[in-house]
Protein backbone atom coordinates (compact mmCIF):
# COMPACT_ATOMS: atom_id res chain seq x y z
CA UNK A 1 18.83 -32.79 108.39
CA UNK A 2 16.16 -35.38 108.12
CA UNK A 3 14.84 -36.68 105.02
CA UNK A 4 11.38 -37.74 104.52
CA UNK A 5 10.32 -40.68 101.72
CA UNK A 6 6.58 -40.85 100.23
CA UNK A 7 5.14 -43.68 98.61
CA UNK A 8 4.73 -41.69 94.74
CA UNK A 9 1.88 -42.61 93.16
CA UNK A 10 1.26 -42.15 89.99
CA UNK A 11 -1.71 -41.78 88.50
CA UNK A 12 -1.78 -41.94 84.42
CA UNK A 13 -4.75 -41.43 82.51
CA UNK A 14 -5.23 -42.03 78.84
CA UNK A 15 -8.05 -40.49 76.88
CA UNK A 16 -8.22 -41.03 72.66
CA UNK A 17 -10.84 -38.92 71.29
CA UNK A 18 -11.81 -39.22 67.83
CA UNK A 19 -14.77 -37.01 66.03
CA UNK A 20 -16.08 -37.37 62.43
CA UNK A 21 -19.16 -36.18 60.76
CA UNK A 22 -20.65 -38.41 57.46
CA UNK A 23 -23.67 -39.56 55.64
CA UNK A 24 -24.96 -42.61 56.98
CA UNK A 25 -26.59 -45.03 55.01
CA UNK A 26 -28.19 -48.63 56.05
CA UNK A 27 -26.92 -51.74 54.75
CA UNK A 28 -28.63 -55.34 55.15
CA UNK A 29 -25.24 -57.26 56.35
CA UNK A 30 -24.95 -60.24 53.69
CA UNK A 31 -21.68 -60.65 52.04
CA UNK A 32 -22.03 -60.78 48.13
CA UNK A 33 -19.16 -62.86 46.14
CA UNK A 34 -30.69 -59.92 76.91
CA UNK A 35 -30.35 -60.38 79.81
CA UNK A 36 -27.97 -59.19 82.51
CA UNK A 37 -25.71 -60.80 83.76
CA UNK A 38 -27.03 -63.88 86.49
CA UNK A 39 -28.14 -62.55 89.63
CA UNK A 40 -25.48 -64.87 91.09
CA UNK A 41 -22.36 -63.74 89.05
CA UNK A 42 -22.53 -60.41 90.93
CA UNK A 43 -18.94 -58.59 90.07
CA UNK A 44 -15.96 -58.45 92.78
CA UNK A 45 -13.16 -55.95 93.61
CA UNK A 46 -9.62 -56.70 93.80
CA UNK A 47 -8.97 -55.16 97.14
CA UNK A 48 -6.25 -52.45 96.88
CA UNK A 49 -4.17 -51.19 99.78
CA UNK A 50 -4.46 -47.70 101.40
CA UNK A 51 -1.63 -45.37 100.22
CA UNK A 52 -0.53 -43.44 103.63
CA UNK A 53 1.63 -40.13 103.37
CA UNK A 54 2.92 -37.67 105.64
CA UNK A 55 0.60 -36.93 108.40
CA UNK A 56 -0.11 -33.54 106.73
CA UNK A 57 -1.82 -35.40 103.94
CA UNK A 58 -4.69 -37.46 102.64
CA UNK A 59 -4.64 -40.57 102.46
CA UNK A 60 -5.19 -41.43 98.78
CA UNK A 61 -6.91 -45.29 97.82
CA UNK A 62 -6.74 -46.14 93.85
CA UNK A 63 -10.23 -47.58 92.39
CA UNK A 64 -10.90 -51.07 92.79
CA UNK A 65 -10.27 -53.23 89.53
CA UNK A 66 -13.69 -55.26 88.98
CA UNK A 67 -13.51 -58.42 88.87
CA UNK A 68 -14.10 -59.70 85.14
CA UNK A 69 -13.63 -63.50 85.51
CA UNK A 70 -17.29 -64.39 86.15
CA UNK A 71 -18.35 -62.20 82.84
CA UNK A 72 -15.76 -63.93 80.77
CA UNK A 73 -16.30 -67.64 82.20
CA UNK A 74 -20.44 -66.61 81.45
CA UNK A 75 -19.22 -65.71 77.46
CA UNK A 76 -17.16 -68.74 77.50
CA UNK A 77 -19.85 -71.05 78.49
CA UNK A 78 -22.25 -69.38 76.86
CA UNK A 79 -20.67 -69.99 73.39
CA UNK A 80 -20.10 -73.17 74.04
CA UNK A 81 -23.83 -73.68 74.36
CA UNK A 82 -24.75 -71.77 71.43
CA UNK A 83 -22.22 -72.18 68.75
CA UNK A 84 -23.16 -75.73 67.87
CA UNK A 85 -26.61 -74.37 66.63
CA UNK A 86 -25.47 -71.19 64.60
CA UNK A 87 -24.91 -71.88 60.75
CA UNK A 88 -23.16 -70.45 57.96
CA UNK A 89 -25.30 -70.01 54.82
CA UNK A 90 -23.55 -69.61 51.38
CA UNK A 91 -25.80 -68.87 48.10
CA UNK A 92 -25.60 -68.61 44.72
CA UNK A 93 -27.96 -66.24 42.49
CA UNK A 94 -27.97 -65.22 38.90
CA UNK A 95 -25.63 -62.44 39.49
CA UNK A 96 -23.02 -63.92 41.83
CA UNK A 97 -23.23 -65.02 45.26
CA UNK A 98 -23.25 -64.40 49.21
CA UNK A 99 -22.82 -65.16 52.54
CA UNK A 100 -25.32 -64.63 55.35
CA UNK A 101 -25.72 -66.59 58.88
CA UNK A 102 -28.44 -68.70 60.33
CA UNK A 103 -29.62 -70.52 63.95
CA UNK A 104 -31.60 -73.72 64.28
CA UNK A 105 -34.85 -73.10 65.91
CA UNK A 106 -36.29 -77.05 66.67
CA UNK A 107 -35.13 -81.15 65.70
CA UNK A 108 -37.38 -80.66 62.47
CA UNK A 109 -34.14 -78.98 60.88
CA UNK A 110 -35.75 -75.77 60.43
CA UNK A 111 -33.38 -72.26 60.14
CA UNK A 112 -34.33 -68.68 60.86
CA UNK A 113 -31.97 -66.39 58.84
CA UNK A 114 -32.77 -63.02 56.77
CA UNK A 115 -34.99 -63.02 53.82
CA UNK A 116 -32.52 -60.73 51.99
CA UNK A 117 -29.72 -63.15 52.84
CA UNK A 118 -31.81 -66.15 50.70
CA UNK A 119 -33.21 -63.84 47.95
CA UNK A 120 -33.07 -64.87 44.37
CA UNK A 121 -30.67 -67.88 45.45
CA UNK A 122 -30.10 -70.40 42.71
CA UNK A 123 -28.21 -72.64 45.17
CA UNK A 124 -28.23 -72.87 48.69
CA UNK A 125 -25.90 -74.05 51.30
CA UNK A 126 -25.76 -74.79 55.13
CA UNK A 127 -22.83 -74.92 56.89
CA UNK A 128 -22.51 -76.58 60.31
CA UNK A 129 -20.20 -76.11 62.98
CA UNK A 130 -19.06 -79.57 63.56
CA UNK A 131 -18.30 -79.29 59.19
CA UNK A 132 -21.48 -81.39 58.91
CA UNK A 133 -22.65 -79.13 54.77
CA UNK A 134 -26.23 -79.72 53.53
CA UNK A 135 -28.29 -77.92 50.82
CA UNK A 136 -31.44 -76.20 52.08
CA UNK A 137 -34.62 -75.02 51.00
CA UNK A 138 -36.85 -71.79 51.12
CA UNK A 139 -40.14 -72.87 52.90
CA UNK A 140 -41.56 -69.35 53.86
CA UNK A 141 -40.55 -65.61 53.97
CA UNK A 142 -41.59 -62.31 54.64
CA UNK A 143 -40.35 -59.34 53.12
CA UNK A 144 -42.03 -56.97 55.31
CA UNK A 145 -39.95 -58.15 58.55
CA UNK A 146 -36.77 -59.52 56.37
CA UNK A 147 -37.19 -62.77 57.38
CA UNK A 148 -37.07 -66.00 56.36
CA UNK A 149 -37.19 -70.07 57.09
CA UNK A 150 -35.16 -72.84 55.53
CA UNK A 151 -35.67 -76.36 55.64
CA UNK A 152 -32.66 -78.83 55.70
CA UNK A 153 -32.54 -82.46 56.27
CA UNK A 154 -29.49 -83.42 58.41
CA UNK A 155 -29.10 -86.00 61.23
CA UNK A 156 -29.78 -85.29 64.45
CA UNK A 157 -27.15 -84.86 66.40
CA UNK A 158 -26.60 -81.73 63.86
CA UNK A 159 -29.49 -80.11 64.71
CA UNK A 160 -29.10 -78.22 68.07
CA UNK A 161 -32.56 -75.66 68.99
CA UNK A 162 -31.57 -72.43 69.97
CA UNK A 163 -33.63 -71.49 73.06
CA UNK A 164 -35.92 -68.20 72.19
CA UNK A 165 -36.16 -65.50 74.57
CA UNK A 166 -38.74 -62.62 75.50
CA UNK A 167 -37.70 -59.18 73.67
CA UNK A 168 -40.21 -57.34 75.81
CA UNK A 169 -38.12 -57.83 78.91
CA UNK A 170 -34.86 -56.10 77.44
CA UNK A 171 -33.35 -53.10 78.60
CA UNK A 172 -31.67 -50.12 77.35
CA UNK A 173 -27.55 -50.94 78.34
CA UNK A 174 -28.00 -54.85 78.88
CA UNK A 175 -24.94 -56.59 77.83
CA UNK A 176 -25.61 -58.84 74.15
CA UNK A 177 -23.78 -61.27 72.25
CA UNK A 178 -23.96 -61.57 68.31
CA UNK A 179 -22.65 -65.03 66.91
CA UNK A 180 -22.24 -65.70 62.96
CA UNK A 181 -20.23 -65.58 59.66
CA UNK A 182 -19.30 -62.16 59.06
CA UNK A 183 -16.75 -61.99 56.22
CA UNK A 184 -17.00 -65.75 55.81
CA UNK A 185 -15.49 -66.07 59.07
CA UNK A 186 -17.85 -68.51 60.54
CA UNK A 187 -18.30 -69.12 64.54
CA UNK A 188 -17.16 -65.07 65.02
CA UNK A 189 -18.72 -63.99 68.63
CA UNK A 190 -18.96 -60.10 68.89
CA UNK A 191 -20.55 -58.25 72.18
CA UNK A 192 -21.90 -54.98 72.68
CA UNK A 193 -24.82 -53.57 74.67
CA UNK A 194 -28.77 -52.85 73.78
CA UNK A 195 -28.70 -48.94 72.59
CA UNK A 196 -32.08 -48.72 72.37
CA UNK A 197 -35.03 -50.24 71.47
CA UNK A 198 -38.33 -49.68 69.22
CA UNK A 199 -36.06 -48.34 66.15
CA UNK A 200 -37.87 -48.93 62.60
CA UNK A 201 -36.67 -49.68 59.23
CA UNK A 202 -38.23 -49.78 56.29
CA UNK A 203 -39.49 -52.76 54.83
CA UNK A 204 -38.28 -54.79 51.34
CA UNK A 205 -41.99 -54.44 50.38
CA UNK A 206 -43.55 -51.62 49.34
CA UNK A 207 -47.72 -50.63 49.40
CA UNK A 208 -49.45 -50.13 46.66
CA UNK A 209 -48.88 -46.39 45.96
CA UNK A 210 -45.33 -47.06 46.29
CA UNK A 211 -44.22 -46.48 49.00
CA UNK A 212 -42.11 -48.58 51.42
CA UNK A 213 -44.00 -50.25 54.54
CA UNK A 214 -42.36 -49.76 57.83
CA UNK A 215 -40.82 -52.53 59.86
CA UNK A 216 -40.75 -51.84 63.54
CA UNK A 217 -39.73 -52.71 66.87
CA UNK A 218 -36.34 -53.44 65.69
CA UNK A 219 -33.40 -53.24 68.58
CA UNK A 220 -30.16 -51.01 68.05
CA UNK A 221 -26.42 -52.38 69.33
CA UNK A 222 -23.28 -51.42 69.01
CA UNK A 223 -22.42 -55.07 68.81
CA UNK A 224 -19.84 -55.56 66.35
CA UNK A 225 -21.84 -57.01 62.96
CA UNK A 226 -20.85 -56.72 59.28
CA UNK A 227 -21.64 -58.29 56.06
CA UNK A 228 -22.30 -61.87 56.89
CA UNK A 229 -23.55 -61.63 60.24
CA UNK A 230 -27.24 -61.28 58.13
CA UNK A 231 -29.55 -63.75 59.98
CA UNK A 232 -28.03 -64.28 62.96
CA UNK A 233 -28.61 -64.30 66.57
CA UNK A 234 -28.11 -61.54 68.87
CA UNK A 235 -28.18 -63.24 72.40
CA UNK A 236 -28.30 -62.16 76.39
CA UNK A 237 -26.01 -63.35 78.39
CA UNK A 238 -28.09 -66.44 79.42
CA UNK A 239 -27.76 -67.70 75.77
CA UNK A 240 -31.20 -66.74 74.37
CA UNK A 241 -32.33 -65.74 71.29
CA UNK A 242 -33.81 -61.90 71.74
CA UNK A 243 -33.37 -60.91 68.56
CA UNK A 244 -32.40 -61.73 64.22
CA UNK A 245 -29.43 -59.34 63.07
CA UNK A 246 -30.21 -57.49 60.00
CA UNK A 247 -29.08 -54.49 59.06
CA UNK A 248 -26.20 -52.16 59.92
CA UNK A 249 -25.54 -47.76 59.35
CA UNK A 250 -22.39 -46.84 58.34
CA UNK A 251 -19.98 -44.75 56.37
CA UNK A 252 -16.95 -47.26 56.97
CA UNK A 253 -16.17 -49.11 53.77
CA UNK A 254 -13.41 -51.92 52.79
CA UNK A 255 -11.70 -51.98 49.81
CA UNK A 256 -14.24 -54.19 48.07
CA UNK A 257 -16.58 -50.88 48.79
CA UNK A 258 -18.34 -53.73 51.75
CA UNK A 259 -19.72 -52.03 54.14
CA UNK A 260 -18.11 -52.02 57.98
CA UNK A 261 -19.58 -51.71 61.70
CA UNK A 262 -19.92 -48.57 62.85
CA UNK A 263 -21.65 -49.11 66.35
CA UNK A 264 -24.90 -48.85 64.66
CA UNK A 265 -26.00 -52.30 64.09
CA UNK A 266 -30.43 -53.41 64.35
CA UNK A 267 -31.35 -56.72 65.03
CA UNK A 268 -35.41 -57.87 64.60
CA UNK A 269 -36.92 -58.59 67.85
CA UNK A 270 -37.49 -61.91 68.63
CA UNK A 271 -41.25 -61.46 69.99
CA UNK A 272 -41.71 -60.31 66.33
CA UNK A 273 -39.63 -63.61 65.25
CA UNK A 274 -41.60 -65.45 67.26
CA UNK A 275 -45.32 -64.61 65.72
CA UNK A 276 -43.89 -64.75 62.14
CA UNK A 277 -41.66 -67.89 61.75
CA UNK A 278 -44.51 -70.68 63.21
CA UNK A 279 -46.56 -68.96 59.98
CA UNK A 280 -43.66 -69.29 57.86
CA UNK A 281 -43.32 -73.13 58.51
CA UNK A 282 -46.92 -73.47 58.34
CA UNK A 283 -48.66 -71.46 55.55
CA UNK A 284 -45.44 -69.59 53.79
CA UNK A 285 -46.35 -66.14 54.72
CA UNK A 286 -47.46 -64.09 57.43
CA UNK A 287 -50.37 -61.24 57.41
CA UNK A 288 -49.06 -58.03 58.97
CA UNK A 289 -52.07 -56.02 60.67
CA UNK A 290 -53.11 -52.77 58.60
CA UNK A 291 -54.12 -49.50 59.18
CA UNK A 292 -53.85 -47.73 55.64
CA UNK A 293 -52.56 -44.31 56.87
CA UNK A 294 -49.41 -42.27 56.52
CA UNK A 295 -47.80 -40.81 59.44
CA UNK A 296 -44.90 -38.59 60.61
CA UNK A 297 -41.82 -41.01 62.48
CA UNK A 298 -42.25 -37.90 65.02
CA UNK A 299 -43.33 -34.73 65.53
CA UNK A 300 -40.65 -31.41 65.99
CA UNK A 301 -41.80 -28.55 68.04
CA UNK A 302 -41.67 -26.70 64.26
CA UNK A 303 -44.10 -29.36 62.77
CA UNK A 304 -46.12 -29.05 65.78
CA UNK A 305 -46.35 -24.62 65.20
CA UNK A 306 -46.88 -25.05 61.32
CA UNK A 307 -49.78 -27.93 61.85
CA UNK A 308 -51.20 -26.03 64.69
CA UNK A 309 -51.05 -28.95 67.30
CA UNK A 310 -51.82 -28.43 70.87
CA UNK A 311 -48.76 -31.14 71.72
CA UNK A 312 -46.08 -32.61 70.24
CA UNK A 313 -46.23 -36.41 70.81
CA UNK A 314 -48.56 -38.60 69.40
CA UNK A 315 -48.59 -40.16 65.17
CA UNK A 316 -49.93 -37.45 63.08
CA UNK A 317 -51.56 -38.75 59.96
CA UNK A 318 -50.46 -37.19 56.93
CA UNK A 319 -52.60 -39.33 54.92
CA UNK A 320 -55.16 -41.97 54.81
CA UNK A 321 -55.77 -44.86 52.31
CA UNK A 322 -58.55 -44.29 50.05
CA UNK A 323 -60.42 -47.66 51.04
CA UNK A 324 -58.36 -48.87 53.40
CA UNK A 325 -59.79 -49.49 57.64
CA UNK A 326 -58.46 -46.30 58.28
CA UNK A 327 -60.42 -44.35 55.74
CA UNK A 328 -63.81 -47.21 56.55
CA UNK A 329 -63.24 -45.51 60.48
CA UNK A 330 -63.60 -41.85 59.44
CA UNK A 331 -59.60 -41.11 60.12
CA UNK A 332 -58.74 -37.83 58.50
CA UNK A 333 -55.25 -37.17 56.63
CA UNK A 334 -53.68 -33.46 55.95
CA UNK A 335 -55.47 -31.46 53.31
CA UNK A 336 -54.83 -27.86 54.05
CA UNK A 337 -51.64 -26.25 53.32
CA UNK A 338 -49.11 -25.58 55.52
CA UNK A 339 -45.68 -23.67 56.23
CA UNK A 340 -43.84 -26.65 55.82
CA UNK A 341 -42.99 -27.66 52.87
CA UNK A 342 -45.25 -30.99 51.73
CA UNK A 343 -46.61 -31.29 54.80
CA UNK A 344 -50.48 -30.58 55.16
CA UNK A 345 -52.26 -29.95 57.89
CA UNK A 346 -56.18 -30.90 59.43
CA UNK A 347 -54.66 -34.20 60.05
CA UNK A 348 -55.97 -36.42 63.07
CA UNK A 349 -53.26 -36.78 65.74
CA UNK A 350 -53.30 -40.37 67.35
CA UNK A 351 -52.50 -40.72 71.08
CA UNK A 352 -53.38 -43.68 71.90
CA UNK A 353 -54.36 -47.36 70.82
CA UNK A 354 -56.31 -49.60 73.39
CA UNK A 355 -55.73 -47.26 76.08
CA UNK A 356 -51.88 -47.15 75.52
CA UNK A 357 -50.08 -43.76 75.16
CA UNK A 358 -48.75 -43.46 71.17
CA UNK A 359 -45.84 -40.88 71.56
CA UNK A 360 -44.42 -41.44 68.33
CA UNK A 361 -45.78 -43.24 65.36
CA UNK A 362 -43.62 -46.62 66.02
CA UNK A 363 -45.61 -46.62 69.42
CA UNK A 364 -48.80 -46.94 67.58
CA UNK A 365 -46.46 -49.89 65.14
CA UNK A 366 -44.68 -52.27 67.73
CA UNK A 367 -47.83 -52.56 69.27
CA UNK A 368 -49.97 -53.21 66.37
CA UNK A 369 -47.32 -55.72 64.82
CA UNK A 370 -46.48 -57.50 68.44
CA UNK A 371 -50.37 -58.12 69.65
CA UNK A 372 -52.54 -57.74 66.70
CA UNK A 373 -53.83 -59.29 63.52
CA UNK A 374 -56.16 -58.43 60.77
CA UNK A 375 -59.69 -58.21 61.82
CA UNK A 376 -59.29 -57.38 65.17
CA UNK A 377 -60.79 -53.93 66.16
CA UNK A 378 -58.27 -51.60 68.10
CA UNK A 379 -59.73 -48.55 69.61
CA UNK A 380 -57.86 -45.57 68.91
CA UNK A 381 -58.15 -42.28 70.91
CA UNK A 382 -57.27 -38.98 68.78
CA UNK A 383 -56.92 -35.44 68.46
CA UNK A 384 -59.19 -33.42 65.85
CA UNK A 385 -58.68 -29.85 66.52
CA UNK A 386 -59.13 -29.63 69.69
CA UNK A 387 -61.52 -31.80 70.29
CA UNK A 388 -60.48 -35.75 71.66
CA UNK A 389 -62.03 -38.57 70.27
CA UNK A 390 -62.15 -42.36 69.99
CA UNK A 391 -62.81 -44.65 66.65
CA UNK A 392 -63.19 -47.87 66.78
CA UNK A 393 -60.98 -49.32 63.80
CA UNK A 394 -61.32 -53.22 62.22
CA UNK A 395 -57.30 -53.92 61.09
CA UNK A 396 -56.84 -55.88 57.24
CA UNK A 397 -53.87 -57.48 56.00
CA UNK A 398 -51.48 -55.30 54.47
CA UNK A 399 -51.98 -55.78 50.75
């Protein structure tokens, strides 16, 4: 009798699920006390040789194994750029103290970090890679993006510019690198991807009848970042700047009740970064552009039946600033009831600003915040009823 021997392959597969359902909360990610890759790093395969059986059967090839080499000697190199110009930033306030991180953003010594990270300090100081430890000093912040500028005075050869990239170019699933202190751990380098873009928070400042302004334009990633990562830079893989780490949602906690990365992580874009900190060094502040209205985040097909819409995109105004440029334009807020619960409807419905689509209200925002100022005059197209119509609106500062 003959016998016949097979190559046996075996193919193993290993899948870990894991499910859980919580209450999420944000947390700003002080502790108390874009790109793709280069177009010429394009990923190999490892070839892999055919598996041949009996005539009778297939012939069965594994998957090729990429190639990860050029990805890790891009991180590699890329962190050695970078690192030198990431800081560590310890404070001291009247009720105890923190950590946060920082990047040096030109030779005058200046530091982006987070305005939250630097609030209420009593004492404040900057940590350098090479050990190089300086005080610093508040020039400038702004509460409504969470951001803020320090001034230190070390030597040159300390100071290493981080180069500043263009947040408008990034894309949803682009690989990103975040670099800073969390935990006190200085120099820690995390990556992730971009899980979307044109998220909103709200702001540290509030408007006058109380309630919160929005920040916008912000940039979600599962990067790893936790408490001390707070002012750092999230990077592409060409070592640029593309956005300010801020804030983190989560249900994880350590034993010191600190909160811990959960994959939901939101960094401030740096085209945002980029029109606020020159007025930082500058004046001290920055002037956000103003509409004075209320608006739902988005609009649900129920919303859209109980306000009597004819669509359901577009910033519906809930309410409008008595006073404000929104109110000046002839913009109409909610005052009839509806069947949903304190939400009124007669509202205008905005669709578009300057001739670009508004499908939800941070559409109307990120533009506004990205390309405007107060006392320039946007034109906005809206829905009143049925009828479609276009105001011409003059933007203030946000008071």
């Amino acid at each position: 009798m003959k016998r016949y021997w097979r190559p046996l392959v075996i193919l193993t597969i290993l899948v870990l699920f894991q499910f859980s359902c919580q209450v999420f909360t944000d947390f700003q990610l002080e502790t108390p006390t874009g790109s793709a890759l280069p177009p010429t790093e394009t990923a190999t395969a490892i070839a892999t040789p055919e598996v041949t059986v009996s005539s009778s059967e297939p012939v069965v090839k594994l998957p090729p194994i990429p190639d990860l080499v050029p990805l890790e000697d891009t991180l590699i190199g890329m962190y050695e750029k970078v690192n030198p110009g990431v800081v560590a930033i310890r404070v001291l306030t009247g009720t105890g103290g923190g950590l946060g991180s920082g990047f040096v953003i030109d030779e005058e010594g200046h530091i982006v970090t987070n305005y939250h990270v630097v609030e209420g300090f009593t004492d404040l100081e900057v940590n350098f890679p090479s050990g190089f430890k300086t005080r610093g000093e508040v020039i400038g912040n702004d509460t409504d993006s969470d951001l803020a500028v320090i001034k230190v005075d070390a030597p040159p050869e300390e100071l290493h510019p981080l180069t500043l990239g263009d947040s408008a170019q990034l894309k949803v699933g682009q690989t990103v690198v975040a670099i800073g202190n969390p935990f006190g751990l200085s120099g820690t380098m995390t990556t992730g991807i971009i899980s979307a873009l044109g998220r909103t928070l709200q702001s540290i400042r509030s408007s006058p009848g109380g309630q919160p302004f929005t920040a916008g334009d912000l940039i979600q990633t599962d990067t790893a970042i936790n408490p001390g990562n707070s002012g750092g830079p999230l990077l592409n893989l060409n070592g640029e700047v593309i956005g300010v780490n801020r804030a983190i949602r989560t249900f994880n906690f350590t034993l010191e009740e600190e909160p811990v990365n959960s994959g939901i992580g939101f960094a401030i874009a740096i085209n945002i970064v980029k029109r606020v900190v020159p007025a930082l060094i500058s004046e001290g502040t920055f002037d956000y552009p103003y509409l004075g209205v209320s608006s739902l985040p988005e609009i649900t097909l129920a919303e859209q039946e109980a306000l009597g819409l004819s669509r359901s995109t577009g910033a519906y105004i809930t309410s409008v600033t008595p006073g404000g440029p929104a109110a000046k334009a002839g913009l109409r807020g909610g005052d009839r009831p509806s069947s949903v619960q304190n939400l009124a409807s007669g509202g205008d419905l905005i669709i578009a600003v300057d001739g670009q689509p508004v499908q939800i209200f941070n559409d109307l925002l990120s533009y506004l915040i990205n390309y405007k100022s107060p006392g320039d005059v946007i034109l906005l197209t809206i829905l009143r009823g049925d009828e479609e119509l276009e105001v011409e609106l003059t933007l203030d500062k946000r008071p």
